[in-house]
Protein backbone atom coordinates (compact mmCIF):
# COMPACT_ATOMS: atom_id res chain seq x y z
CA UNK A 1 63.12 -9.79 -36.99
CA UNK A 2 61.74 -7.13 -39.20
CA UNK A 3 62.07 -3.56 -39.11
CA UNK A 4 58.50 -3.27 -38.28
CA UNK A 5 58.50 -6.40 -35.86
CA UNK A 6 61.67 -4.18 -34.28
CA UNK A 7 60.25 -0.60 -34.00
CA UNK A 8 56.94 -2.48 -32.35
CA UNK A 9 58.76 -4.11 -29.83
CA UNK A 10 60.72 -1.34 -29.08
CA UNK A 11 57.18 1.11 -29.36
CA UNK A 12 55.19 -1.12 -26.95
CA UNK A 13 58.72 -1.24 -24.25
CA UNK A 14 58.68 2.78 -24.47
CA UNK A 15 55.09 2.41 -23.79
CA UNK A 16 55.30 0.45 -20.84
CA UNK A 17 58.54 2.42 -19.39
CA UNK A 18 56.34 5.67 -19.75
CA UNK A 19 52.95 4.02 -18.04
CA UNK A 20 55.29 2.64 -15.27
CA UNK A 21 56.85 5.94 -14.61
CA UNK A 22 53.69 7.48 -14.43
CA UNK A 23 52.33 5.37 -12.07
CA UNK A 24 55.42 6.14 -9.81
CA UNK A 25 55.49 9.74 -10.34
CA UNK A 26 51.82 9.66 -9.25
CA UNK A 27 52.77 7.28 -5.73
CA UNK A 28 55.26 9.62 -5.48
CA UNK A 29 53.78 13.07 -5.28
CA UNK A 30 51.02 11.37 -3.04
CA UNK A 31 54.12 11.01 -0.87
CA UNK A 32 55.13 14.71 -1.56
CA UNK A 33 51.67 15.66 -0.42
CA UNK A 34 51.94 13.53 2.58
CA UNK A 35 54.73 14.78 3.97
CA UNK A 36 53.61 18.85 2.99
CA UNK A 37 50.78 17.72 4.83
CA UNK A 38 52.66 16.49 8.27
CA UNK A 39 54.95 19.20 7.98
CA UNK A 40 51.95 21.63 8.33
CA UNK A 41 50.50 19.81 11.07
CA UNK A 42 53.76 20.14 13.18
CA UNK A 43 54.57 23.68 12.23
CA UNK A 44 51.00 24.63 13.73
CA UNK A 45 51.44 21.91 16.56
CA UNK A 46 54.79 23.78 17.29
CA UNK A 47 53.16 27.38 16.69
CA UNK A 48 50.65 26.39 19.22
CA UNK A 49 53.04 24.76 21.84
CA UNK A 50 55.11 27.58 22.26
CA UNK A 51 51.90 30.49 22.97
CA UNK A 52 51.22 27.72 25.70
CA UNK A 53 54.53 27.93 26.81
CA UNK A 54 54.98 31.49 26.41
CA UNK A 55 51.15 32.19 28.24
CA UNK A 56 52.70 29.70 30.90
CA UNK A 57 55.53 31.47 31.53
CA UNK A 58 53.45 34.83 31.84
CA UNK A 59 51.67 33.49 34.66
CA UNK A 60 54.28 32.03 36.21
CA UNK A 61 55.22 28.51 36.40
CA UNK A 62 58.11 26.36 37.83
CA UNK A 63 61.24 26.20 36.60
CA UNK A 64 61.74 22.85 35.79
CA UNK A 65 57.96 23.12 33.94
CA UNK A 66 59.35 25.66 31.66
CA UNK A 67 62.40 23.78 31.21
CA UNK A 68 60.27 20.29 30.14
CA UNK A 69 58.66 22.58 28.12
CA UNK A 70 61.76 24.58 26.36
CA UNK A 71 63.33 20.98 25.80
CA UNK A 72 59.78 19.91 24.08
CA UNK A 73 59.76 23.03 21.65
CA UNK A 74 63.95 21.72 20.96
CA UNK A 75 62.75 18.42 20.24
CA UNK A 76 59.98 19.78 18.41
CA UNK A 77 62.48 22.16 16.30
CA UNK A 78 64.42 19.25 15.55
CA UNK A 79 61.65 16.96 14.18
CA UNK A 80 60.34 19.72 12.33
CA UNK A 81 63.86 20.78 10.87
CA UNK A 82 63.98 16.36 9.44
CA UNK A 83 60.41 16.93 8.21
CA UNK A 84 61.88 20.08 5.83
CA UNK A 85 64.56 17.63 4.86
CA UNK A 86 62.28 15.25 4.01
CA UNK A 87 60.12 17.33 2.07
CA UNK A 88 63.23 18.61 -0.09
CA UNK A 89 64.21 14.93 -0.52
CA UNK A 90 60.99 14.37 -1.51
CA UNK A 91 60.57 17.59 -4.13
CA UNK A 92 63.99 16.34 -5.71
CA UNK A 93 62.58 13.07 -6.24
CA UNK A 94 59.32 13.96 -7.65
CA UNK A 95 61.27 16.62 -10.13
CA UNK A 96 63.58 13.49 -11.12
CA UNK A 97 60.62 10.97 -11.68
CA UNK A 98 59.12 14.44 -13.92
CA UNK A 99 62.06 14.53 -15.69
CA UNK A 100 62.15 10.65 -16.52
CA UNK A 101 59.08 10.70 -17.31
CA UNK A 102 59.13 13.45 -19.89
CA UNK A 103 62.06 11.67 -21.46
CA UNK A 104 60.14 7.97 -21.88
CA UNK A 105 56.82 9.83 -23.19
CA UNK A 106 58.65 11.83 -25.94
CA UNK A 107 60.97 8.54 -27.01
CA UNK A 108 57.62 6.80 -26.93
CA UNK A 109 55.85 9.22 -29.30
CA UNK A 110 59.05 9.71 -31.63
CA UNK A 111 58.81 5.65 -31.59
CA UNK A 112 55.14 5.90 -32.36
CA UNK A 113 55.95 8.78 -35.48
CA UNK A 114 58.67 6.36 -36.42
CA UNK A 115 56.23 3.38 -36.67
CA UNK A 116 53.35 5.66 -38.96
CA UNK A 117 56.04 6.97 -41.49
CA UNK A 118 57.42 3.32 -41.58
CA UNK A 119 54.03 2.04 -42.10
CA UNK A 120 52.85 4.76 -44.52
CA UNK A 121 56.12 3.95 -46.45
CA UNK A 122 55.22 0.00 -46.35
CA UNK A 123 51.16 1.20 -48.25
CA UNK A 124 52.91 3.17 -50.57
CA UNK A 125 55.44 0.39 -51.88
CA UNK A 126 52.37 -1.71 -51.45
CA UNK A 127 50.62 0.55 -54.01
CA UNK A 128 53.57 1.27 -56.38
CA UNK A 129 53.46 -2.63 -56.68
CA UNK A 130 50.24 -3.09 -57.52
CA UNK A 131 50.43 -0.03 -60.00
CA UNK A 132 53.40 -1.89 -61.78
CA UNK A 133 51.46 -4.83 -61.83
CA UNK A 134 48.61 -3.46 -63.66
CA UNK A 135 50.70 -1.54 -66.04
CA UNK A 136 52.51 -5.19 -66.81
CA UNK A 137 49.13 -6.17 -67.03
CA UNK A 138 47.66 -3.77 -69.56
CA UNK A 139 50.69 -4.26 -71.66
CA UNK A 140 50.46 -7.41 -72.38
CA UNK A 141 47.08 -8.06 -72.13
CA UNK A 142 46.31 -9.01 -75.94
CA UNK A 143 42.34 -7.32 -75.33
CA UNK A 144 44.05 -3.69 -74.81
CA UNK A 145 46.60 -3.99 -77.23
CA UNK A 146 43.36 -4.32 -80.18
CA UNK A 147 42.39 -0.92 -79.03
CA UNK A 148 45.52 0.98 -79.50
């Protein structure tokens, strides 16, 4: 395997590494948005339970009401408390994806540098050949050497 044949192989890999992280860094922050999303709905849900429970209480309600109630708001609390988790999970793993991502787009552009200057090195060999050539050419040719 050539150098070329090498540095392509290893281009178009970095290439797909970098699409395929994008694509899951994008799922993922869909996620991330999901979740910020459900976490707002049950911070309001809970912001609104407990002025019901609180107006409820003002006006005077059983005790075992108020304590159905009370236990809701705990459960509530406690849902609410995973949801923050899960958003935080969810931040770290966006950040990481980020990160990875980063890393596979600038290998695949120092690839794709790699493969021009390798290339542009390739024409100008290519060129200092067929320069030598012509000079070998004109040297012997018997037609120039009558001018001279």
């Amino acid at each position: 395997m050539s150098r070329q044949d090498t540095l392509l192989y290893l281009r178009e890999d970095a290439d797909k590494r970098q699409k395929e992280l994008a694509l899951t860094l994008g799922r993922q922050r869909a996620l991330l948005r999901e979740v910020q999303n459900k976490l707002q709905l049950l911070e309001n849900y809970l912001a609104q339970y407990r002025e019901q429970a609180a107006a409820a209480e003002c006006v005077g309600i059983l005790s075992t009401q108020a304590m159905e109630m009370r236990n809701f708001i705990a459960q509530l609390e406690q849902v609410l408390r995973l949801q923050r988790e899960n958003l935080q999970h969810q931040e770290r793993q966006v950040n990481c994806l980020q990160r990875e991502w980063v890393a596979a787009r600038g290998r695949e552009k120092g690839l794709a540098t790699l493969a021009q200057r390798l290339e542009m090195e390739q024409r100008q060999l290519e060129l200092r050949k067929i320069q030598k050539e012509l000079d070998d050419w004109a040297t012997r040719s018997p037609v120039l050497r009558m001018f001279r």
